[in-house]
PDB file of N, CA and C in Angstrom:
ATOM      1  N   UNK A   1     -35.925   3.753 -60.809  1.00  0.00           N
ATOM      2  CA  UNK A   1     -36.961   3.491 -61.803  1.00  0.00           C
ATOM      3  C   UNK A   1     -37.962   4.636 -61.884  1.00  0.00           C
ATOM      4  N   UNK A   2     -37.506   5.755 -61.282  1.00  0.00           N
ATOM      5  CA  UNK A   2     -38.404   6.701 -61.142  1.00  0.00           C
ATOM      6  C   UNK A   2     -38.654   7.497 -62.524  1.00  0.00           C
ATOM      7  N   UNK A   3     -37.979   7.501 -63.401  1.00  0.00           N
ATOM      8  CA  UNK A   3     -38.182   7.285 -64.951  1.00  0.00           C
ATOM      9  C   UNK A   3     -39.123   6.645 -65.987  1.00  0.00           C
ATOM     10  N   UNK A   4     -39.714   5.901 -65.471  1.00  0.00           N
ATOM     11  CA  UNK A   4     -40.585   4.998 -66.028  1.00  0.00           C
ATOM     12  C   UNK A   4     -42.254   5.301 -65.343  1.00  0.00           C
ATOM     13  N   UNK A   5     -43.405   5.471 -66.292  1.00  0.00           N
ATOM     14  CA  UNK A   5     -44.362   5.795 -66.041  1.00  0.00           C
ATOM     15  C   UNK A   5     -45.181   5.152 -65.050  1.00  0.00           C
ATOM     16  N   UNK A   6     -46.161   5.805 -64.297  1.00  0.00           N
ATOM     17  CA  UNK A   6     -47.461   5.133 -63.679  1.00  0.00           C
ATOM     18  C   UNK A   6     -47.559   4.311 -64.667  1.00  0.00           C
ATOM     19  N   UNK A   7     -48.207   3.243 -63.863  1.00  0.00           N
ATOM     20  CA  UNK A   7     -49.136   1.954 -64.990  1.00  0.00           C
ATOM     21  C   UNK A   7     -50.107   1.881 -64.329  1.00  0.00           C
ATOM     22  N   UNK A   8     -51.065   1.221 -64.567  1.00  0.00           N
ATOM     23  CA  UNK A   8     -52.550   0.385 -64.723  1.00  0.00           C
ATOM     24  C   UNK A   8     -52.254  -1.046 -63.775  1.00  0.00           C
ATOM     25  N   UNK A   9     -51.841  -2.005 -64.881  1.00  0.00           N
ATOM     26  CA  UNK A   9     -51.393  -3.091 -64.635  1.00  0.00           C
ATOM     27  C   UNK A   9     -50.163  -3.335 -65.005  1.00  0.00           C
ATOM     28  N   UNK A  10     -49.609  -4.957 -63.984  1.00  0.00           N
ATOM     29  CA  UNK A  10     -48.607  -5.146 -64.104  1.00  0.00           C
ATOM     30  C   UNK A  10     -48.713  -6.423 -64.857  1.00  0.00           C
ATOM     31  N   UNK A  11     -47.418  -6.961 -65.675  1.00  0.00           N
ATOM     32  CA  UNK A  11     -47.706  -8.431 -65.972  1.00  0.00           C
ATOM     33  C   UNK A  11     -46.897  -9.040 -66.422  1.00  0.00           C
ATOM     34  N   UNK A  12     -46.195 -10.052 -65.363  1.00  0.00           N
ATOM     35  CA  UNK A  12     -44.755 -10.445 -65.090  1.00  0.00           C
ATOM     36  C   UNK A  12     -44.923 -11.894 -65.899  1.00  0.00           C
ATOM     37  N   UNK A  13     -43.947 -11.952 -66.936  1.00  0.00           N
ATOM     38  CA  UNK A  13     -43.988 -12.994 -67.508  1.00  0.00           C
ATOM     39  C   UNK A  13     -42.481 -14.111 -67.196  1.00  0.00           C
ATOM     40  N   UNK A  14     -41.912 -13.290 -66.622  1.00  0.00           N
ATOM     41  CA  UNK A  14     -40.699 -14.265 -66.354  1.00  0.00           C
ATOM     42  C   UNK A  14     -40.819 -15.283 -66.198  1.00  0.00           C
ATOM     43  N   UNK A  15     -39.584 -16.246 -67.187  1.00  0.00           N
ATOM     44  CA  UNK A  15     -39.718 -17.651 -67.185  1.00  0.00           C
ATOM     45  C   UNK A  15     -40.321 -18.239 -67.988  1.00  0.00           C
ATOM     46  N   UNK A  16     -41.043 -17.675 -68.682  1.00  0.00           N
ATOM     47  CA  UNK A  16     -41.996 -17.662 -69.795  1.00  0.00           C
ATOM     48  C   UNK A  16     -41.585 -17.419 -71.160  1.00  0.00           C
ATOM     49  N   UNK A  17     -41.653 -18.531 -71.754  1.00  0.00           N
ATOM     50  CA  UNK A  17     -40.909 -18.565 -73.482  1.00  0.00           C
ATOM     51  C   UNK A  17     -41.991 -18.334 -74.752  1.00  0.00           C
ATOM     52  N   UNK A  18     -41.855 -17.878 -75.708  1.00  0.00           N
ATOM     53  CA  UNK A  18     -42.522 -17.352 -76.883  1.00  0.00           C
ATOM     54  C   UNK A  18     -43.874 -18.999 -77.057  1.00  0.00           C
ATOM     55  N   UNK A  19     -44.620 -18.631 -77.070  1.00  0.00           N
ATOM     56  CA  UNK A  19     -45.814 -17.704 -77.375  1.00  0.00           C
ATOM     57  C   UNK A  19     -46.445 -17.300 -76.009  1.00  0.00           C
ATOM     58  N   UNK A  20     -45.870 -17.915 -74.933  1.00  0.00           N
ATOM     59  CA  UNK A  20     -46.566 -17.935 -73.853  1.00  0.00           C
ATOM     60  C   UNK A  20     -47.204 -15.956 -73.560  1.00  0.00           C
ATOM     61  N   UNK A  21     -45.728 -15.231 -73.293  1.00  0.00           N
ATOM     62  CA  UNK A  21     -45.861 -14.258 -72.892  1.00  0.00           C
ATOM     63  C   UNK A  21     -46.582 -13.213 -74.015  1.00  0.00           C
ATOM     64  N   UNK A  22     -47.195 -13.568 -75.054  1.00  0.00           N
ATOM     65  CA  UNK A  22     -47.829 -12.557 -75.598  1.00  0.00           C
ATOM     66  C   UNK A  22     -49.144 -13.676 -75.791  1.00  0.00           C
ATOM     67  N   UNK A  23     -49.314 -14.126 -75.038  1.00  0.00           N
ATOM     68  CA  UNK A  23     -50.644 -15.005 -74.509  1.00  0.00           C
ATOM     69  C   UNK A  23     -51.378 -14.334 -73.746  1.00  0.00           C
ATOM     70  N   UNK A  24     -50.834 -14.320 -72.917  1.00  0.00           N
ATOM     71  CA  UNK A  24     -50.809 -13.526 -71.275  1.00  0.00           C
ATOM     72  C   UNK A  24     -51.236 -12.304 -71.677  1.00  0.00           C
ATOM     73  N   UNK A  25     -50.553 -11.256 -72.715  1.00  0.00           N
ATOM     74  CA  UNK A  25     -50.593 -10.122 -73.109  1.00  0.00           C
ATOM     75  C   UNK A  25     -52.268  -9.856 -73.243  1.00  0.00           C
ATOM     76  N   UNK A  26     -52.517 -11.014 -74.533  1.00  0.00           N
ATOM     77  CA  UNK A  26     -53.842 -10.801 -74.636  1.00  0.00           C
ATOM     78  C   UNK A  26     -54.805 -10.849 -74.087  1.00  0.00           C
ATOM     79  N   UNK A  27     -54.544 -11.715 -72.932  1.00  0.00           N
ATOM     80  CA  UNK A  27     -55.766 -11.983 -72.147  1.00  0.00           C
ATOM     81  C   UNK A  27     -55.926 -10.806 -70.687  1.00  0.00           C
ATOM     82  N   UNK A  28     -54.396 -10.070 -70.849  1.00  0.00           N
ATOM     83  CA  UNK A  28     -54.558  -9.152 -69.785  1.00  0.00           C
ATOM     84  C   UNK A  28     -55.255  -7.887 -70.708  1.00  0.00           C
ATOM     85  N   UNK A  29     -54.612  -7.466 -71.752  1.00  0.00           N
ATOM     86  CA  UNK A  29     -55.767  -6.417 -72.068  1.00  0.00           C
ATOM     87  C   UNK A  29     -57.216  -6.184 -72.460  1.00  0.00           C
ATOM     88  N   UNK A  30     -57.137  -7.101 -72.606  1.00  0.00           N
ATOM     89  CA  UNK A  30     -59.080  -7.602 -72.909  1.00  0.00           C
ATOM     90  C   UNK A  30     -59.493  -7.214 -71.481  1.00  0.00           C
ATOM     91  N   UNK A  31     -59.048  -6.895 -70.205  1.00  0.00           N
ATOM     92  CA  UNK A  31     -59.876  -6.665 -68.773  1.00  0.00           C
ATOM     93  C   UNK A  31     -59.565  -5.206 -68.446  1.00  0.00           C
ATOM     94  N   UNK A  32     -58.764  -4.576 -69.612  1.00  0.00           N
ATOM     95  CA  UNK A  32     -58.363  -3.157 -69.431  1.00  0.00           C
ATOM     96  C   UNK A  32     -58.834  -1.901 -70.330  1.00  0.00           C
ATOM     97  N   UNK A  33     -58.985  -0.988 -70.131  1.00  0.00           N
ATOM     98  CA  UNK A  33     -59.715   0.422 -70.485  1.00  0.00           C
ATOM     99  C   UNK A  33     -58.587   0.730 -71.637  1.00  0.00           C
ATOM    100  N   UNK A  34     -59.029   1.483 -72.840  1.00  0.00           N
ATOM    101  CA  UNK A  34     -58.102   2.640 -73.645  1.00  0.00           C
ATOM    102  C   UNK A  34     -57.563   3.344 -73.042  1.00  0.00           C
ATOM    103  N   UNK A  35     -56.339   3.801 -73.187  1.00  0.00           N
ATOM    104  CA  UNK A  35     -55.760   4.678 -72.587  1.00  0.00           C
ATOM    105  C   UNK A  35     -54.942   4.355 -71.161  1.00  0.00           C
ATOM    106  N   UNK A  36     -55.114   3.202 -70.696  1.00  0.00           N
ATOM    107  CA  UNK A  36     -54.670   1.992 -69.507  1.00  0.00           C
ATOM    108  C   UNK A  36     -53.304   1.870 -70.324  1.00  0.00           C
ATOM    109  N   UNK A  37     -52.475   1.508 -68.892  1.00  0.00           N
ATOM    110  CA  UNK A  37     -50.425   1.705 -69.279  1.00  0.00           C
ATOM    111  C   UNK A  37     -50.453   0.120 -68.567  1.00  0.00           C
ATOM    112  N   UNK A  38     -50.317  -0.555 -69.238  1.00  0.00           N
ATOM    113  CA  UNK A  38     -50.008  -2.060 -68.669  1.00  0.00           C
ATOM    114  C   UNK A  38     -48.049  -2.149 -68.895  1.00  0.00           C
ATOM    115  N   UNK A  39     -47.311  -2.635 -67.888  1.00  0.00           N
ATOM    116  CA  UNK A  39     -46.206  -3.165 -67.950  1.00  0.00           C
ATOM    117  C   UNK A  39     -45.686  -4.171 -67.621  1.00  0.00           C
ATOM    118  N   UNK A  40     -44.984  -4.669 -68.581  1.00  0.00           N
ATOM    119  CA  UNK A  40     -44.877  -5.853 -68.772  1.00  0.00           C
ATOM    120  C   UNK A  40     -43.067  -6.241 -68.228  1.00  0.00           C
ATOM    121  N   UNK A  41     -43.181  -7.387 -67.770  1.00  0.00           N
ATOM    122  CA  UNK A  41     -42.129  -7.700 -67.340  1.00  0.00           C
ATOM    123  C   UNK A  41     -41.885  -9.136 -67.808  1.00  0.00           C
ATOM    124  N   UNK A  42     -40.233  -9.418 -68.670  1.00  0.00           N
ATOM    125  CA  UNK A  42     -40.063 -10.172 -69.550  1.00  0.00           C
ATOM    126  C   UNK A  42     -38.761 -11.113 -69.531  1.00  0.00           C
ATOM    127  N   UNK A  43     -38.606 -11.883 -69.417  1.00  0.00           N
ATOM    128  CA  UNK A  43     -36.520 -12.630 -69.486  1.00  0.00           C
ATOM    129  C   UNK A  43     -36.674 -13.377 -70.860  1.00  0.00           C
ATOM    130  N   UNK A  44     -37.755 -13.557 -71.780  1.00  0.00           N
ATOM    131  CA  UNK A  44     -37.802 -14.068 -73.163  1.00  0.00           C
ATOM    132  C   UNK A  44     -37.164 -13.417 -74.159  1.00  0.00           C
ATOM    133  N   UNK A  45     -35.726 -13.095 -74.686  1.00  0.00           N
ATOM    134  CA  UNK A  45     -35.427 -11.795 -75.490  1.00  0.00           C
ATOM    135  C   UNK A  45     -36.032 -12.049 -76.936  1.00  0.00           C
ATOM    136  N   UNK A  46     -37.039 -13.071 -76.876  1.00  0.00           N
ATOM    137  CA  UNK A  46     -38.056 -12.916 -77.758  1.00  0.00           C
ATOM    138  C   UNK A  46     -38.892 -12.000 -78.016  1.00  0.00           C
ATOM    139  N   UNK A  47     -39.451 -11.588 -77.039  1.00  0.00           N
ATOM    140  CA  UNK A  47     -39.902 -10.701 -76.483  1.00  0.00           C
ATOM    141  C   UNK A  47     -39.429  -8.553 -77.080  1.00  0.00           C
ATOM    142  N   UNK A  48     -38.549  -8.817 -77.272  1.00  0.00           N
ATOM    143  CA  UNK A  48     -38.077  -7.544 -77.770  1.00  0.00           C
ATOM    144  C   UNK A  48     -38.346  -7.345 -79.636  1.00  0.00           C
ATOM    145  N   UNK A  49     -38.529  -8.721 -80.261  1.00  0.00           N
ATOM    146  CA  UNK A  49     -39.286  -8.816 -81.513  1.00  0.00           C
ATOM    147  C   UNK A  49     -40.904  -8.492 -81.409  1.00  0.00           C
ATOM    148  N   UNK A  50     -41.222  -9.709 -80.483  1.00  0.00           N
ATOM    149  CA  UNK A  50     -42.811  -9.796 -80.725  1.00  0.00           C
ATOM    150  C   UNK A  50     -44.092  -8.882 -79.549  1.00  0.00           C
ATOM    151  N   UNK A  51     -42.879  -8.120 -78.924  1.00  0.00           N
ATOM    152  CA  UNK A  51     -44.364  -7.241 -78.148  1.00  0.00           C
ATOM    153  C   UNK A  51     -44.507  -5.618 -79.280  1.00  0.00           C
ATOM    154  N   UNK A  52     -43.069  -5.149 -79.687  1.00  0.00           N
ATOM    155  CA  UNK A  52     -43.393  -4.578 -80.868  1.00  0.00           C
ATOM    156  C   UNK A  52     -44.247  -4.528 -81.767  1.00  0.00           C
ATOM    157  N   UNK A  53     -44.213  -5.890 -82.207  1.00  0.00           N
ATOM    158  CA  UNK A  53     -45.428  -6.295 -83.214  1.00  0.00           C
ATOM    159  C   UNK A  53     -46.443  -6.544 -82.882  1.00  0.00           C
ATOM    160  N   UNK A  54     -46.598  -7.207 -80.995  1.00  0.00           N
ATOM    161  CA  UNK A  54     -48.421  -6.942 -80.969  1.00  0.00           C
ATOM    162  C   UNK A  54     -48.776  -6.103 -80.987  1.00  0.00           C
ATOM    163  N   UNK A  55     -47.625  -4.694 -80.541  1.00  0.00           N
ATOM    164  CA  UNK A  55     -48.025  -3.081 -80.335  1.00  0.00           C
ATOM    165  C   UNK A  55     -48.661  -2.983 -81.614  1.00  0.00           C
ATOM    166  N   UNK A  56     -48.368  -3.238 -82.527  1.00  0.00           N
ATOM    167  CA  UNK A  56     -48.121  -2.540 -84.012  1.00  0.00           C
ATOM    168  C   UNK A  56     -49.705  -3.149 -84.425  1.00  0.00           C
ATOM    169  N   UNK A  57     -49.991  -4.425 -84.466  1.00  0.00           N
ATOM    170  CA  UNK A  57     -51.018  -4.937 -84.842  1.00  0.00           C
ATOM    171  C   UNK A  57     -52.333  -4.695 -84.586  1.00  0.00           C
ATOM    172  N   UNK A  58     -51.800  -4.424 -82.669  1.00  0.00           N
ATOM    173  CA  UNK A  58     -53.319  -4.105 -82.261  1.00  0.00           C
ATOM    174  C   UNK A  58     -53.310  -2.646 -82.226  1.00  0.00           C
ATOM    175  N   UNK A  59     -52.462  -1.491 -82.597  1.00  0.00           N
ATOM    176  CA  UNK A  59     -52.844  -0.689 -82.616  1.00  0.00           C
ATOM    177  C   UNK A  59     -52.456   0.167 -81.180  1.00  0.00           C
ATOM    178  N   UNK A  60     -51.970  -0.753 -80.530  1.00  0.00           N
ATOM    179  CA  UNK A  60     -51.478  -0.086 -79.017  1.00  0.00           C
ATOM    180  C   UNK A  60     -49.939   0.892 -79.000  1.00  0.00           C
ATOM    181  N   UNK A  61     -50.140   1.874 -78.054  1.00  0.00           N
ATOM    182  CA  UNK A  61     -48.648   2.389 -78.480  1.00  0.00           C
ATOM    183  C   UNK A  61     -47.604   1.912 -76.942  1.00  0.00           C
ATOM    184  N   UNK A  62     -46.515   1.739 -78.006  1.00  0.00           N
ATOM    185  CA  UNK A  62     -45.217   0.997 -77.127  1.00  0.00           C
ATOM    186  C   UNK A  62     -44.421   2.201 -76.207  1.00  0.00           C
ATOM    187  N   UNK A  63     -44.987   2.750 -75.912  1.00  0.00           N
ATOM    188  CA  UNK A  63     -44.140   3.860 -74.889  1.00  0.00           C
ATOM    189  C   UNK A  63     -43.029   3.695 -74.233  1.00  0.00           C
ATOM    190  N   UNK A  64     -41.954   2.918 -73.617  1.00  0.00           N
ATOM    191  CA  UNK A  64     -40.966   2.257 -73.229  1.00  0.00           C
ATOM    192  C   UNK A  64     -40.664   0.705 -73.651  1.00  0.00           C
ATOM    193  N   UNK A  65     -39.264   0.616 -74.250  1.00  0.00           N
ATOM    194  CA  UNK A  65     -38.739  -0.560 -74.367  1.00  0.00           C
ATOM    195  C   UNK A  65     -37.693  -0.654 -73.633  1.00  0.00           C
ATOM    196  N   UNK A  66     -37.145  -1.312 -72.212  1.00  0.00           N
ATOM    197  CA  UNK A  66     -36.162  -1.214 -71.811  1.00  0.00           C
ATOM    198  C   UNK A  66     -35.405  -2.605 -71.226  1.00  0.00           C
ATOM    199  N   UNK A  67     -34.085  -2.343 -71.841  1.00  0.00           N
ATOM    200  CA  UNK A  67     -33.577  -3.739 -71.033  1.00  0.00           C
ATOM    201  C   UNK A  67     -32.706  -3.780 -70.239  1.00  0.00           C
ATOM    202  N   UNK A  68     -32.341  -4.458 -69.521  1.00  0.00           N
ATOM    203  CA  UNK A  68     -32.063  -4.298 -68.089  1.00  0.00           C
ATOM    204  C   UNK A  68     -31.398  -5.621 -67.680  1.00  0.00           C
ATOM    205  N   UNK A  69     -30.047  -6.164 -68.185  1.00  0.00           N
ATOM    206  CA  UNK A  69     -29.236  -7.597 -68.539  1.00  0.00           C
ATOM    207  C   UNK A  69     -30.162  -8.500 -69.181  1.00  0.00           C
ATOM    208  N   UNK A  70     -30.494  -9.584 -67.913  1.00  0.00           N
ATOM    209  CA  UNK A  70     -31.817 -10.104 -68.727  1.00  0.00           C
ATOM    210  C   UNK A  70     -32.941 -10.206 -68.724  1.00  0.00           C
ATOM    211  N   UNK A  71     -33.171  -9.208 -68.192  1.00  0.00           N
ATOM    212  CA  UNK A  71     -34.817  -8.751 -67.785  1.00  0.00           C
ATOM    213  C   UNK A  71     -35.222  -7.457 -68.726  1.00  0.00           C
ATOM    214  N   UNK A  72     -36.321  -7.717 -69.229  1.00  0.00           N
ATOM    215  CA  UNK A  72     -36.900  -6.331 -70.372  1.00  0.00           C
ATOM    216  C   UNK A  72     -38.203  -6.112 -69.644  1.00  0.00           C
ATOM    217  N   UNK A  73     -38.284  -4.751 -69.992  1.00  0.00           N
ATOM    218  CA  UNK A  73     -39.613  -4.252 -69.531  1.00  0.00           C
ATOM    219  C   UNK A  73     -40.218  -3.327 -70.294  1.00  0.00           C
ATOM    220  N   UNK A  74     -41.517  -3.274 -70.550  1.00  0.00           N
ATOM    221  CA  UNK A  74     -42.100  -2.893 -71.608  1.00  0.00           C
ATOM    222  C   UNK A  74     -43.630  -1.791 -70.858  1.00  0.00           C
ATOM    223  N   UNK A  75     -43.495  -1.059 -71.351  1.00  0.00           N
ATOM    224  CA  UNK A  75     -44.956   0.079 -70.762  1.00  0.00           C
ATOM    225  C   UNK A  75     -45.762   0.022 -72.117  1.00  0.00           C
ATOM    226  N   UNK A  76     -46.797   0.032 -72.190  1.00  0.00           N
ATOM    227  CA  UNK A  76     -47.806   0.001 -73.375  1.00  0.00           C
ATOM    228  C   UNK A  76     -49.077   0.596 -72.937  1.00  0.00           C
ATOM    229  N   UNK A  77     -49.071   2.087 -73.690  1.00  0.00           N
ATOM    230  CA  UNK A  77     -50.649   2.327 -73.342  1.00  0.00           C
ATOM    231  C   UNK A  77     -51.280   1.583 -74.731  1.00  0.00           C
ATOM    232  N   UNK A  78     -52.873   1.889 -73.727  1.00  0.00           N
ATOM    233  CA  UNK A  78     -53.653   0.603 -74.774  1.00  0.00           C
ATOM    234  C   UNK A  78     -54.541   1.666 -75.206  1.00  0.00           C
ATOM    235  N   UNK A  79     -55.240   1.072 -76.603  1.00  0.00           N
ATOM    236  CA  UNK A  79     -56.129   2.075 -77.719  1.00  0.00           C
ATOM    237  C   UNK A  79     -57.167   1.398 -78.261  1.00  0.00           C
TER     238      UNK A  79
END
């Protein structure tokens, strides 16, 4: 995994089905700085639609999308 960036925070949503894990999302970046790499850890392949689109909405950039059978993981610096 030595491929994949430093982060900030981590924030493991496994087990966790749509809306939950972009719940979580929000309430973890609201405690984090601009420019902060939060990664996210995911088994919802919902998840590969809708963290895109929170990227997109709030303006955050999606720096890694990766999946990994059924586990996805996501790096997002925040803006």
């Amino acid at each position: 995994m030595s491929n994949f960036p430093d982060f900030d925070a981590e924030l493991d949503t496994s087990g966790l089905y749509c809306p939950e894990p972009i719940m979580l999302m929000h309430n973890q970046v609201r405690d984090m700085q601009d420019g902060s790499i939060l990664k996210v850890i995911a088994t919802d392949p919902a998840t590969t639609r809708d963290i895109p689109k929170f990227c997109s909405f709030l303006g955050h950039e999606l720096l890694i999308q990766h999946e990994d059978d059924d586990r996805y993981l996501y790096f997002i610096r925040l803006s």
